[in-house]
N, C-alpha and C. Protein backbone atom coordinates (compact mmCIF):
# COMPACT_ATOMS: atom_id res chain seq x y z
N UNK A 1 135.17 161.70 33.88
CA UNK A 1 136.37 161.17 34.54
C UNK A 1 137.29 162.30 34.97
N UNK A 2 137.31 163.17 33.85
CA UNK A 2 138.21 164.24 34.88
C UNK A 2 137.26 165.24 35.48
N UNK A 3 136.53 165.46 35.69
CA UNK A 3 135.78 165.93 36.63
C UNK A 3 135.96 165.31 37.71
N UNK A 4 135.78 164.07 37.73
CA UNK A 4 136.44 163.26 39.30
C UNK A 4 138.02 163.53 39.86
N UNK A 5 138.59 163.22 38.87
CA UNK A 5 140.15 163.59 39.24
C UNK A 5 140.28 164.62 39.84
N UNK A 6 139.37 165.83 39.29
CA UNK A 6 139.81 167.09 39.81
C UNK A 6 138.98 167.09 41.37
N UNK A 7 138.21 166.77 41.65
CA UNK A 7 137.23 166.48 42.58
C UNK A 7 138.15 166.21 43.82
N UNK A 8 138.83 165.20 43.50
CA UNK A 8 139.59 164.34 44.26
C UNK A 8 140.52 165.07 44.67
N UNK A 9 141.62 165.36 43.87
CA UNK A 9 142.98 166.35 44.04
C UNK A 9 142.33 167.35 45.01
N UNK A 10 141.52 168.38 44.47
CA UNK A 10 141.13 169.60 45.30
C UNK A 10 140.68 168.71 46.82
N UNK A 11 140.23 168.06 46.74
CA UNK A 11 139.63 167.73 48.40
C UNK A 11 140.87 167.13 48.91
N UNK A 12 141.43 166.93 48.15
CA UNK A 12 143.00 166.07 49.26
C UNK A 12 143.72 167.31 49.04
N UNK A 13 143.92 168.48 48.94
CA UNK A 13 144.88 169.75 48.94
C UNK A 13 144.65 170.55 50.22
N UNK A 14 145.35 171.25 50.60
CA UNK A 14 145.25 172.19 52.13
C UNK A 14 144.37 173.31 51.04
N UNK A 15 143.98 174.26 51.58
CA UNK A 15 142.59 175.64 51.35
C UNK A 15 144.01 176.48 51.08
N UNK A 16 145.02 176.66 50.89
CA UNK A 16 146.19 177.41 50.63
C UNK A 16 146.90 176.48 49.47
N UNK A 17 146.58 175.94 48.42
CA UNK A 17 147.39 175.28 48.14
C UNK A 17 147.41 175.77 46.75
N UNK A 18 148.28 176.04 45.94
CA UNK A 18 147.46 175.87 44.20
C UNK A 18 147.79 175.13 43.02
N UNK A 19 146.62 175.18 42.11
CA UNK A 19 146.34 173.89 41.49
C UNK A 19 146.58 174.10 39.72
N UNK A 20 147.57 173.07 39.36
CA UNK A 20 147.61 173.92 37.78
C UNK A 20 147.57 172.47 37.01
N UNK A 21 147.09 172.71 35.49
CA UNK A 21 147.10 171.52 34.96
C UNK A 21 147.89 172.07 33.31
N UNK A 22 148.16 170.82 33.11
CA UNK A 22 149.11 170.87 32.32
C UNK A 22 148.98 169.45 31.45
N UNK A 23 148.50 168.91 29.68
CA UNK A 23 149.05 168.35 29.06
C UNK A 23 150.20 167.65 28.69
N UNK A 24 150.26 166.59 29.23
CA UNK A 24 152.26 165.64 28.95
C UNK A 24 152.14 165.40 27.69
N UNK A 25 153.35 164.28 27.15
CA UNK A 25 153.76 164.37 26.06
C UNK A 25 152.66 163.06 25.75
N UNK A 26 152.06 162.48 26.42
CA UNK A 26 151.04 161.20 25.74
C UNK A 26 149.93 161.87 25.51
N UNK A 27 149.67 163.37 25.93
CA UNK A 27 148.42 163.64 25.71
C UNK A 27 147.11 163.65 26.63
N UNK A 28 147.74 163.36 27.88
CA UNK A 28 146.88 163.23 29.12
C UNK A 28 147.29 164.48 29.75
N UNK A 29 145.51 164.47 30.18
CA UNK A 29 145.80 166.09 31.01
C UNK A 29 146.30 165.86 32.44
N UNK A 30 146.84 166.47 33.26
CA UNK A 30 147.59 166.33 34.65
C UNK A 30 147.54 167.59 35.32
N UNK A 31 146.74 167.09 36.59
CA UNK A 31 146.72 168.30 37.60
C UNK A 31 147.88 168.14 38.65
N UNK A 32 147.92 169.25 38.99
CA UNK A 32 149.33 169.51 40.03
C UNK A 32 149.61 170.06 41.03
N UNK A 33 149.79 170.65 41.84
CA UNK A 33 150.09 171.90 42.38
C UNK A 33 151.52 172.18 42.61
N UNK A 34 152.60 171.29 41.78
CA UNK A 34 153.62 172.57 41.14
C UNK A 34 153.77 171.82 39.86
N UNK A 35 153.82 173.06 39.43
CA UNK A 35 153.94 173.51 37.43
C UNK A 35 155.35 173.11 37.24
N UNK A 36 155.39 171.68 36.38
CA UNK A 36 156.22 171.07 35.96
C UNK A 36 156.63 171.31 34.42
N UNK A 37 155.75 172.40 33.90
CA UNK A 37 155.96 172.57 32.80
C UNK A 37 155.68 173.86 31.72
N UNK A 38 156.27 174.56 30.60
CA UNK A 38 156.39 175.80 30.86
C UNK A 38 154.39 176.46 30.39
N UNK A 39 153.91 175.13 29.84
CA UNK A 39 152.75 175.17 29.39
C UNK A 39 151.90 175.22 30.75
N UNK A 40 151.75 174.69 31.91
CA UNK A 40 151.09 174.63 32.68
C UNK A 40 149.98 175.99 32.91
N UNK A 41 149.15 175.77 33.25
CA UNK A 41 147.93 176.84 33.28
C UNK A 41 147.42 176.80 35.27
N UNK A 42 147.26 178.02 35.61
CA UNK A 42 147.12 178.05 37.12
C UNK A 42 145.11 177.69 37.25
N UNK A 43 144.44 177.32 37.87
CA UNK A 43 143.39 176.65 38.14
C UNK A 43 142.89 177.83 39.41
N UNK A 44 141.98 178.72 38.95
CA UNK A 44 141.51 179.36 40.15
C UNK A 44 140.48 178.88 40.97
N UNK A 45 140.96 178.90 41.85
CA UNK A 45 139.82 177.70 42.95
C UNK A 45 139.10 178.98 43.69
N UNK A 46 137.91 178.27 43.98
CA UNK A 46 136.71 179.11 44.94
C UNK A 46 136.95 178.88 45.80
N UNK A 47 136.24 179.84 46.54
CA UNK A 47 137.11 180.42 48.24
C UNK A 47 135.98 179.32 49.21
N UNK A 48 136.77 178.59 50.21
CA UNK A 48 136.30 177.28 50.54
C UNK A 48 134.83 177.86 51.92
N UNK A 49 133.77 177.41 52.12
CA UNK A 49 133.32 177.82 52.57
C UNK A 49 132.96 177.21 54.11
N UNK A 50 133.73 177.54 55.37
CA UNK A 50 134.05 177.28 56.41
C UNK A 50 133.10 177.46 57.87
N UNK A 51 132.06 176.79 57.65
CA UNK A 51 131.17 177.19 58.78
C UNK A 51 131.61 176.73 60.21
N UNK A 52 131.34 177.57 61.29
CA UNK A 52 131.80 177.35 62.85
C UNK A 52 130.48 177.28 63.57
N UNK A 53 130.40 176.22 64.81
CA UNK A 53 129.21 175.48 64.94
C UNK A 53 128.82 177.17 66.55
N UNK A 54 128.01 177.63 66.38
CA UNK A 54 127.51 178.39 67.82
C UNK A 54 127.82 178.21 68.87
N UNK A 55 128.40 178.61 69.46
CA UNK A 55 128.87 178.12 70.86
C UNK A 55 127.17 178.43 71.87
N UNK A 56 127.33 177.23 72.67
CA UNK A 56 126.29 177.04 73.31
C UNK A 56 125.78 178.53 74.36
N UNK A 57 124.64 179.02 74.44
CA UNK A 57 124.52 179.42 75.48
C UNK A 57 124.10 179.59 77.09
N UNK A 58 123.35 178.18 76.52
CA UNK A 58 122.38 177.41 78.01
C UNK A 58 123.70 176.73 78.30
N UNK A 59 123.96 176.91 79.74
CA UNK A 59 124.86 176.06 80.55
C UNK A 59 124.58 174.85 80.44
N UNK A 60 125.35 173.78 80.42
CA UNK A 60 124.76 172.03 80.89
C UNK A 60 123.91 172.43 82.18
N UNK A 61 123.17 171.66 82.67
CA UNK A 61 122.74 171.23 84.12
C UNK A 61 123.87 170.72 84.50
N UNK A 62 123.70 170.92 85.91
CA UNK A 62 124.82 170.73 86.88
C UNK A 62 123.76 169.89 88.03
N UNK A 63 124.31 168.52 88.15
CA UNK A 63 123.47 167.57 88.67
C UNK A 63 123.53 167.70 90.43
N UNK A 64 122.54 167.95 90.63
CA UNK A 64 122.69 168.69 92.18
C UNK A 64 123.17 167.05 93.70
N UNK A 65 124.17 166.93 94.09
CA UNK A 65 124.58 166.07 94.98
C UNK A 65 123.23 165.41 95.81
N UNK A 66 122.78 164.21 96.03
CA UNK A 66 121.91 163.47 96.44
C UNK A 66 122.62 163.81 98.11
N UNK A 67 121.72 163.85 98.77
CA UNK A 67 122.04 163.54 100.27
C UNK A 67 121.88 162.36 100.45
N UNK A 68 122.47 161.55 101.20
CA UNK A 68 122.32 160.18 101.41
C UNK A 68 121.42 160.08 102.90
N UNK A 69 120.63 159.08 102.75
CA UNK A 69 119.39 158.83 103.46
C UNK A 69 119.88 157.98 104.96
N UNK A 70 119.74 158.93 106.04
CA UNK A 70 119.76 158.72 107.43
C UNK A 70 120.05 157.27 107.50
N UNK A 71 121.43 156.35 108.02
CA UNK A 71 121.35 155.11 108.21
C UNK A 71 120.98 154.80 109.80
N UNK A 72 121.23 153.35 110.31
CA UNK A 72 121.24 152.52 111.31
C UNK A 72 122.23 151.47 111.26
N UNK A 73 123.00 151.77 112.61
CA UNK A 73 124.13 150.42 112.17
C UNK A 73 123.24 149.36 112.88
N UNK A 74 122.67 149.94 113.46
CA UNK A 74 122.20 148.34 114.32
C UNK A 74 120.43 148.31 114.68
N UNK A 75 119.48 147.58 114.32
CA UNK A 75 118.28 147.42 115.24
C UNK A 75 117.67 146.27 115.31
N UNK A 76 117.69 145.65 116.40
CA UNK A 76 117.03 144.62 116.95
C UNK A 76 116.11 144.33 118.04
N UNK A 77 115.42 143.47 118.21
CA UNK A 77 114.07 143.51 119.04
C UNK A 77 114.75 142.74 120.70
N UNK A 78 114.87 143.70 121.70
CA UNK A 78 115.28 143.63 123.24
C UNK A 78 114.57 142.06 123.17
N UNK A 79 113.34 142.17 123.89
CA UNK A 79 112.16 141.29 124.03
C UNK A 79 110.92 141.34 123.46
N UNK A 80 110.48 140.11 122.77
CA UNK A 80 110.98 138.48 124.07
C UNK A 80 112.13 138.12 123.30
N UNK A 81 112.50 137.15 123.71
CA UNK A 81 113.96 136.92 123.72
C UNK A 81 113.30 135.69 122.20
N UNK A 82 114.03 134.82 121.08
CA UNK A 82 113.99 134.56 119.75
C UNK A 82 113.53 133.16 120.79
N UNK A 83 112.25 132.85 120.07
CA UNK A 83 112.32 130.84 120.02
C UNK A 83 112.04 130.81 121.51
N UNK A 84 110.83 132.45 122.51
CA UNK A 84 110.98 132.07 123.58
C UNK A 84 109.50 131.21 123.84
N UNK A 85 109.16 130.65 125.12
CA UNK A 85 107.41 130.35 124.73
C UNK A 85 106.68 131.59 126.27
N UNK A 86 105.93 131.87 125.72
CA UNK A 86 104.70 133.09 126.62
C UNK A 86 104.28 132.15 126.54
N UNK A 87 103.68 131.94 128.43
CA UNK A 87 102.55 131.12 129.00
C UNK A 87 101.62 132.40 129.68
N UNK A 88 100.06 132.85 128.44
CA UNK A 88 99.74 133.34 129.16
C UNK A 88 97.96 133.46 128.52
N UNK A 89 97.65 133.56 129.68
CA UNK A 89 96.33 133.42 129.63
C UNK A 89 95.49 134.09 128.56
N UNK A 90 95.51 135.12 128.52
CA UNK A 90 95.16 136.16 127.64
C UNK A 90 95.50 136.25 126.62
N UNK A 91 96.41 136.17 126.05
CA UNK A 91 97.43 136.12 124.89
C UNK A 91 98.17 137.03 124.61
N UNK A 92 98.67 137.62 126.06
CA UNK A 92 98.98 139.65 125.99
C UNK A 92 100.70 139.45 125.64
N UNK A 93 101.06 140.18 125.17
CA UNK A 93 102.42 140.12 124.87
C UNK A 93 103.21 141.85 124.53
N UNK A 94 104.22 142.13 125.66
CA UNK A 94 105.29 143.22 125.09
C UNK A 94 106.38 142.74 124.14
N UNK A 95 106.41 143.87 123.42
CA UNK A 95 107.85 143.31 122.57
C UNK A 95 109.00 144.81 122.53
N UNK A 96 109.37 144.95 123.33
CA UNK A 96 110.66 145.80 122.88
C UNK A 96 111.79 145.44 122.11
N UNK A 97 111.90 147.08 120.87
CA UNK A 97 113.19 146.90 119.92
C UNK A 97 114.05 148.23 120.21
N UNK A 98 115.59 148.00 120.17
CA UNK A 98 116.21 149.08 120.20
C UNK A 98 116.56 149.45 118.59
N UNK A 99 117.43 150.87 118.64
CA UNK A 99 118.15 150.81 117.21
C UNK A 99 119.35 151.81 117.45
N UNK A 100 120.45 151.76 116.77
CA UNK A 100 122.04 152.75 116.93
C UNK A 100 121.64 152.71 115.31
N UNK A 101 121.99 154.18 115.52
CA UNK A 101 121.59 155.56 116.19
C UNK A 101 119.87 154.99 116.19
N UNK A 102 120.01 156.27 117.60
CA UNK A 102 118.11 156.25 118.08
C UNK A 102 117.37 157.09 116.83
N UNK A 103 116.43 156.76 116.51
CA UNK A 103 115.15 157.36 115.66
C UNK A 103 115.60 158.18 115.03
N UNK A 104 115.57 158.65 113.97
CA UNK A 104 115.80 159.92 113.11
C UNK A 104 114.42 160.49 113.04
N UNK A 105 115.11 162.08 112.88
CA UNK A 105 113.31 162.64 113.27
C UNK A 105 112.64 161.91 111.64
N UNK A 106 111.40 162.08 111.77
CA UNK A 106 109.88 161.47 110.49
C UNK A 106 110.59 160.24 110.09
N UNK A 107 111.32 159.28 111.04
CA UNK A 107 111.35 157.89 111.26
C UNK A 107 110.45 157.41 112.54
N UNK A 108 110.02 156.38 112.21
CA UNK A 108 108.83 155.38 112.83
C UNK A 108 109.15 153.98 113.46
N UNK A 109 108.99 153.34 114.34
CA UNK A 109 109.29 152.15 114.44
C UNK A 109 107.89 151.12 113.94
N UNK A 110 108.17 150.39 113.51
CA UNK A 110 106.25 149.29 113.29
C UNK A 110 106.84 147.90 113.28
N UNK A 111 105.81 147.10 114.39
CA UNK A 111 105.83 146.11 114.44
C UNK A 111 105.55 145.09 113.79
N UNK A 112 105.77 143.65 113.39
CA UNK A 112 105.29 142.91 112.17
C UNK A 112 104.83 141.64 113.18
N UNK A 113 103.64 140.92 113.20
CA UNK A 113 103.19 140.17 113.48
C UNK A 113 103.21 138.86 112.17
N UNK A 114 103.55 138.17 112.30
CA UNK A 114 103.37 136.87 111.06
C UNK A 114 103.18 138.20 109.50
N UNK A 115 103.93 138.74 109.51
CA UNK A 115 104.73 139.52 108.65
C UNK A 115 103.33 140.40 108.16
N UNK A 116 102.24 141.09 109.26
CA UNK A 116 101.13 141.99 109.08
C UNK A 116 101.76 142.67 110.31
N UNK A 117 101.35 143.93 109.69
CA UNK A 117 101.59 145.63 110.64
C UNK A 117 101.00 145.18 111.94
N UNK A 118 101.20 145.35 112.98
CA UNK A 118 100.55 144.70 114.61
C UNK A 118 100.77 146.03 115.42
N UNK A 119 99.58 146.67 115.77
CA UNK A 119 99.22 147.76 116.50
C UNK A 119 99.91 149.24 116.18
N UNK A 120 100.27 150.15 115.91
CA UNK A 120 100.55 151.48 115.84
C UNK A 120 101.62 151.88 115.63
N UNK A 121 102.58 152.14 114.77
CA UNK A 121 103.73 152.59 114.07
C UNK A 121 103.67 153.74 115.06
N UNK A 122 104.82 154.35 115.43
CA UNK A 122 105.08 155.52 116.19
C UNK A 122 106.67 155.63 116.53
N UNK A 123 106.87 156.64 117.25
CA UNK A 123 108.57 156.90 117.62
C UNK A 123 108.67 155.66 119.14
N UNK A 124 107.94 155.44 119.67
CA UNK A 124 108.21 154.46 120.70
C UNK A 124 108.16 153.10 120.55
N UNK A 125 109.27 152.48 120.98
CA UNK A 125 110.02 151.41 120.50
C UNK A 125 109.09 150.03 121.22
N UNK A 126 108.15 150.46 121.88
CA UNK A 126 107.79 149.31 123.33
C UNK A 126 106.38 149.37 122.41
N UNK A 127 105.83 147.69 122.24
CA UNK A 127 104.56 147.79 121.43
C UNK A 127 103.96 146.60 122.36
N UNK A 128 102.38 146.69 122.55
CA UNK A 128 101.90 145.68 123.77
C UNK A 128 100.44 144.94 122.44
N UNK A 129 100.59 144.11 122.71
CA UNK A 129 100.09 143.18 121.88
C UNK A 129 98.69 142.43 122.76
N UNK A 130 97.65 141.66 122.45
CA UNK A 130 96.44 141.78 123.35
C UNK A 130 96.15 140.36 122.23
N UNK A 131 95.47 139.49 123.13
CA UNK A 131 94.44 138.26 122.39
C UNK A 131 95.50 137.91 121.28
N UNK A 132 96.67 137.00 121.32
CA UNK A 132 97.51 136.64 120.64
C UNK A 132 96.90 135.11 120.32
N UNK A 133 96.37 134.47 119.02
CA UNK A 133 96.24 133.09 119.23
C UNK A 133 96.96 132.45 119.58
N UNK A 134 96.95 131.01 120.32
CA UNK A 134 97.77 130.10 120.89
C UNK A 134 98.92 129.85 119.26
N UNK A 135 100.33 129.36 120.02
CA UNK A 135 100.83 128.67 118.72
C UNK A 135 102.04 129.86 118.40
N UNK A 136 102.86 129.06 117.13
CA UNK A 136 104.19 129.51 116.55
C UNK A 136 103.41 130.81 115.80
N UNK A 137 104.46 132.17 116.13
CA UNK A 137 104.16 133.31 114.99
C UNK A 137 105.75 134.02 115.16
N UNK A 138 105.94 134.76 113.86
CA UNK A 138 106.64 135.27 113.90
C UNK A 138 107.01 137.00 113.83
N UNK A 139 107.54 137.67 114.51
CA UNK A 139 107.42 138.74 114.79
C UNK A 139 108.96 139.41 114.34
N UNK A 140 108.91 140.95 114.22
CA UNK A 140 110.09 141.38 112.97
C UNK A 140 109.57 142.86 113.18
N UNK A 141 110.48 143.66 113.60
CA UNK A 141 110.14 145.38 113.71
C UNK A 141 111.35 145.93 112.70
N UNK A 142 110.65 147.00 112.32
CA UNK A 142 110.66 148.01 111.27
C UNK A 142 111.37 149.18 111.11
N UNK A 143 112.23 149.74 110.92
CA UNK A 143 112.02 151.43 110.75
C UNK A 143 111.51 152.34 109.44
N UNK A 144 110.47 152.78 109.57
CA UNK A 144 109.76 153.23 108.41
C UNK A 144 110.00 154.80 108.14
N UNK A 145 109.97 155.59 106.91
CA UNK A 145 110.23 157.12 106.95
C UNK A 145 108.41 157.19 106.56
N UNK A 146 108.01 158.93 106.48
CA UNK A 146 107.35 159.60 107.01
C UNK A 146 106.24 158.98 105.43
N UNK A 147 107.00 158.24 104.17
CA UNK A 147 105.82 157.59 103.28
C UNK A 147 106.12 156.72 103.52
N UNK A 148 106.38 155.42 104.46
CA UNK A 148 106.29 154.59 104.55
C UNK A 148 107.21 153.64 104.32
N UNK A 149 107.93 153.69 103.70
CA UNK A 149 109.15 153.43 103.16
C UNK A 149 109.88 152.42 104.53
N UNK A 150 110.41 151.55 104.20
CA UNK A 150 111.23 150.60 104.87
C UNK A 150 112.69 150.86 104.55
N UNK A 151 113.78 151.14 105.66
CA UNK A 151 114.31 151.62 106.15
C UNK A 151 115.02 150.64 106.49
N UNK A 152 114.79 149.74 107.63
CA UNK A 152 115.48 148.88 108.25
C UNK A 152 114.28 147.84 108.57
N UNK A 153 115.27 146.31 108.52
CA UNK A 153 113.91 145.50 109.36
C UNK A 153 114.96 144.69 109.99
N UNK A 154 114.25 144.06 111.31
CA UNK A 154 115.15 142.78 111.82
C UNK A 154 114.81 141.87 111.46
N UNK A 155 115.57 140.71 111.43
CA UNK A 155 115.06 139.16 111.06
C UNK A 155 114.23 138.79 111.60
N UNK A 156 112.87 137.80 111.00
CA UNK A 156 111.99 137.45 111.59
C UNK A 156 112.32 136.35 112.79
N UNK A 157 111.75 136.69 114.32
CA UNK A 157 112.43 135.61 114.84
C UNK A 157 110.86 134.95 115.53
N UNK A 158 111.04 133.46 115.88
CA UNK A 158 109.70 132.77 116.40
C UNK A 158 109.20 133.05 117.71
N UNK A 159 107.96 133.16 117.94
CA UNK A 159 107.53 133.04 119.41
C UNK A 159 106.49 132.08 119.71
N UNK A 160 106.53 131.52 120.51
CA UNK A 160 105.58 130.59 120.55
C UNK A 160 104.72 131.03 121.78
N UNK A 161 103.41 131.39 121.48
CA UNK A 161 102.45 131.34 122.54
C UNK A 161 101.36 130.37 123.16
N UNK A 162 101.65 130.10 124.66
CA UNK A 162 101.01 128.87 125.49
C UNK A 162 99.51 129.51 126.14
N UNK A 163 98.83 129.46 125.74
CA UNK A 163 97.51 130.37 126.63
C UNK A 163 96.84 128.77 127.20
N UNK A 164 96.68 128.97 128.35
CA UNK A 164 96.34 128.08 129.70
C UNK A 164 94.73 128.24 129.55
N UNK A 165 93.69 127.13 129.12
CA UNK A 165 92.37 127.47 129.76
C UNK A 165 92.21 127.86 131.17
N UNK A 166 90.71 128.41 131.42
CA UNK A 166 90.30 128.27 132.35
C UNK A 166 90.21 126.90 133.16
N UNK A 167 89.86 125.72 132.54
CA UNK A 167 89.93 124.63 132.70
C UNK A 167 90.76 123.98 133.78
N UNK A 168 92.02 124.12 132.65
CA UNK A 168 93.39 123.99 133.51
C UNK A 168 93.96 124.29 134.77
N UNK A 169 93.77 125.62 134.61
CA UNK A 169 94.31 126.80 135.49
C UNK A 169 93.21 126.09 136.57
N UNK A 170 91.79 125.60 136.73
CA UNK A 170 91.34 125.07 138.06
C UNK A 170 91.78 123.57 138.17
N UNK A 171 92.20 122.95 137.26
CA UNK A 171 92.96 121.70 137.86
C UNK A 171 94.57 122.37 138.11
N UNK A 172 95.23 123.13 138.03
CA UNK A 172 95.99 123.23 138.70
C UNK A 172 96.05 123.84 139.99
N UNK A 173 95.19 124.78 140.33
CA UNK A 173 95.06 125.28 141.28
C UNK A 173 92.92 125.19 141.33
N UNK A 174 92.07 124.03 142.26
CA UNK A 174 91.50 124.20 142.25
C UNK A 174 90.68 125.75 142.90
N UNK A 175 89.42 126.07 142.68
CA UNK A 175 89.29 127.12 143.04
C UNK A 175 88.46 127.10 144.37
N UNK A 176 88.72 128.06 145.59
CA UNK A 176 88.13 127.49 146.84
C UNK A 176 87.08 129.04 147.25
N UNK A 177 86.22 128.74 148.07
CA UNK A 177 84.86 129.58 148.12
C UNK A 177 85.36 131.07 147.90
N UNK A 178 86.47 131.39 148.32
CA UNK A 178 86.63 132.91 148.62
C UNK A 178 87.56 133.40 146.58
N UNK A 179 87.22 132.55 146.30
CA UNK A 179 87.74 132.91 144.98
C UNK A 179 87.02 133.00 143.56
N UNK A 180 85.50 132.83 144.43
CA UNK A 180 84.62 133.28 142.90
C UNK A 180 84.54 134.39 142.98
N UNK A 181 84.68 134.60 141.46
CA UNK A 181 83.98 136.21 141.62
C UNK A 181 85.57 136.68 141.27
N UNK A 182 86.81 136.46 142.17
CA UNK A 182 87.72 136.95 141.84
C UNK A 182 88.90 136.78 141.05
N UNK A 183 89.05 135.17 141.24
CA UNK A 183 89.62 134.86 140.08
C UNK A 183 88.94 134.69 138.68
N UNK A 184 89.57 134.80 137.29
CA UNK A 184 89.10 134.70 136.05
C UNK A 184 88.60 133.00 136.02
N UNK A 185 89.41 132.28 136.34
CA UNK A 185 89.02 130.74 136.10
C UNK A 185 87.46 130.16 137.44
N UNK A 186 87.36 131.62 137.98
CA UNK A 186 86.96 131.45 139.21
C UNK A 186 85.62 131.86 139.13
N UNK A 187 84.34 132.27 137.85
CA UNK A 187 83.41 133.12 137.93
C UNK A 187 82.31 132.80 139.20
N UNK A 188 81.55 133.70 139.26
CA UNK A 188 80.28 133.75 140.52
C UNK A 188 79.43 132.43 139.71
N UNK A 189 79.09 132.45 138.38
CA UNK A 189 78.30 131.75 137.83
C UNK A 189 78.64 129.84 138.50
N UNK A 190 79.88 129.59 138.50
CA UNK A 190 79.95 128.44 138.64
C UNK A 190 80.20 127.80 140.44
N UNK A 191 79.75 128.94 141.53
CA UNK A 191 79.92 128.54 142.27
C UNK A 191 79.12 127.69 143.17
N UNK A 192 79.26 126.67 143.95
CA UNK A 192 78.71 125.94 144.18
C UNK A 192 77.60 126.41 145.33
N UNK A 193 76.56 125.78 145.44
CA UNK A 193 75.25 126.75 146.03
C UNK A 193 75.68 126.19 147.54
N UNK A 194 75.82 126.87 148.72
CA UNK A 194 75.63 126.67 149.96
C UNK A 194 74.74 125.94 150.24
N UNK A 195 75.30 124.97 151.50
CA UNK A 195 73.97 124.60 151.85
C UNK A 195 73.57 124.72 153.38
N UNK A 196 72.42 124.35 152.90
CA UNK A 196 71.66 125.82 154.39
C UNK A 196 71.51 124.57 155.45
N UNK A 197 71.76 125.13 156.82
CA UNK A 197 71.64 124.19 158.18
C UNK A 197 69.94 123.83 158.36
N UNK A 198 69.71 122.71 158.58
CA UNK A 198 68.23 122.22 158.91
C UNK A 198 68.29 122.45 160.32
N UNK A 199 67.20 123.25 160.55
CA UNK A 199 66.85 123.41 162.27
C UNK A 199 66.92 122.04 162.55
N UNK A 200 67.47 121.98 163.76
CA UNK A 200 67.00 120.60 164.52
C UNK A 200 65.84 120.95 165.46
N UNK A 201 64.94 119.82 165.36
CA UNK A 201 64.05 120.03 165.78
C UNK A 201 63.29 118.50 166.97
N UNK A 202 63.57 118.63 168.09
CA UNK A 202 63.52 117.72 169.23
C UNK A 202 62.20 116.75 169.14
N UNK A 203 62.64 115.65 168.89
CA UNK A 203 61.62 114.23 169.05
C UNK A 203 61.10 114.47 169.83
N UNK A 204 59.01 114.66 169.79
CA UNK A 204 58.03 114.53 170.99
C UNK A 204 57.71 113.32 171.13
């Protein structure tokens, strides 16, 4: 128990302080650090042992500023115009897109067909499309960086494509002799065979 007491006192004292104990009149011993009495005895304390932590010598890292990645305030697809319908035989289709600001260099434009890549990612904005099936698709261009990365996209907007048979195209415009061969609805195969003049030949 007084081993604790003293334990205690010394750790609650400043490293300059000093410590004396001294017997009262009940007979209990009493530590102090001022001598209340002519009996008191001084307590030599050990010299406190004060370690200081290394000051670092590796600098922190110093987190190097991100460049922020080339924007676009604006890109949208010129033509065809959203929800337009192509009447066309073939199923051929242009689609031009602009963008503010124009291209950043190892930026790409790519086209999206029913939301698949459609013909050749490149810096030119004008993409020509070939054998489109009849019917609703939706189309949506891109700006991509140099891994691929998506950048910008426009909203998907609808197109509807009308492809005209051959069929048609000769009930609307039937096809007349000088047009086989040249028109598509018009082949050599289906033209009608001439027919050849019978000599006349005089009743004997």
């Amino acid at each position: 128990m007084r081993g604790l007491l003293l334990c205690l006192l010394l750790a609650g004292l400043p490293a300059a302080a000093q410590v004396y104990t001294y017997v009262d009149a009940d007979g209990n011993r009493v530590f102090t650090d001022r001598p209340a009495s002519d009996n008191a005895e001084r307590i030599e304390l050990p010299p406190t042992n004060n370690m200081s932590l290394p000051a670092s010598t590796t600098p922190a890292p110093v987190a190097e500023p991100r460049t922020p990645a080339p924007s676009y305030q604006m890109l949208r697809i010129l033509l065809p115009q959203p929800d337009v319908t192509i009447r066309d035989s073939a199923g051929n289709l242009i689609v031009t897109a602009t963008s503010e600001p124009a291209l950043h260099s190892g930026h790409s434009f790519r086209l999206l067909l029913d939301g698949q890549a459609a013909g050749t990612s490149g810096r030119s904005p004008v993409f020509s499309l070939e054998n489109i099936d009849r019917g609703t698709h939706q189309l949506a261009v891109e700006i991509i960086d140099s891994q691929g990365r998506i950048l910008e996209r426009t909203p998907s907007q609808p197109l509807h494509m009308l492809r005209i048979s051959l069929a048609q195209k000769r009930l609307v415009k039937p096809c007349k002799k000088g047009d086989y061969g040249v028109r598509a609805e018009c082949p050599l195969k289906d033209k009608p065979a001439e027919k050849k003049d019978i000599p006349f030949v005089p009743f004997i």
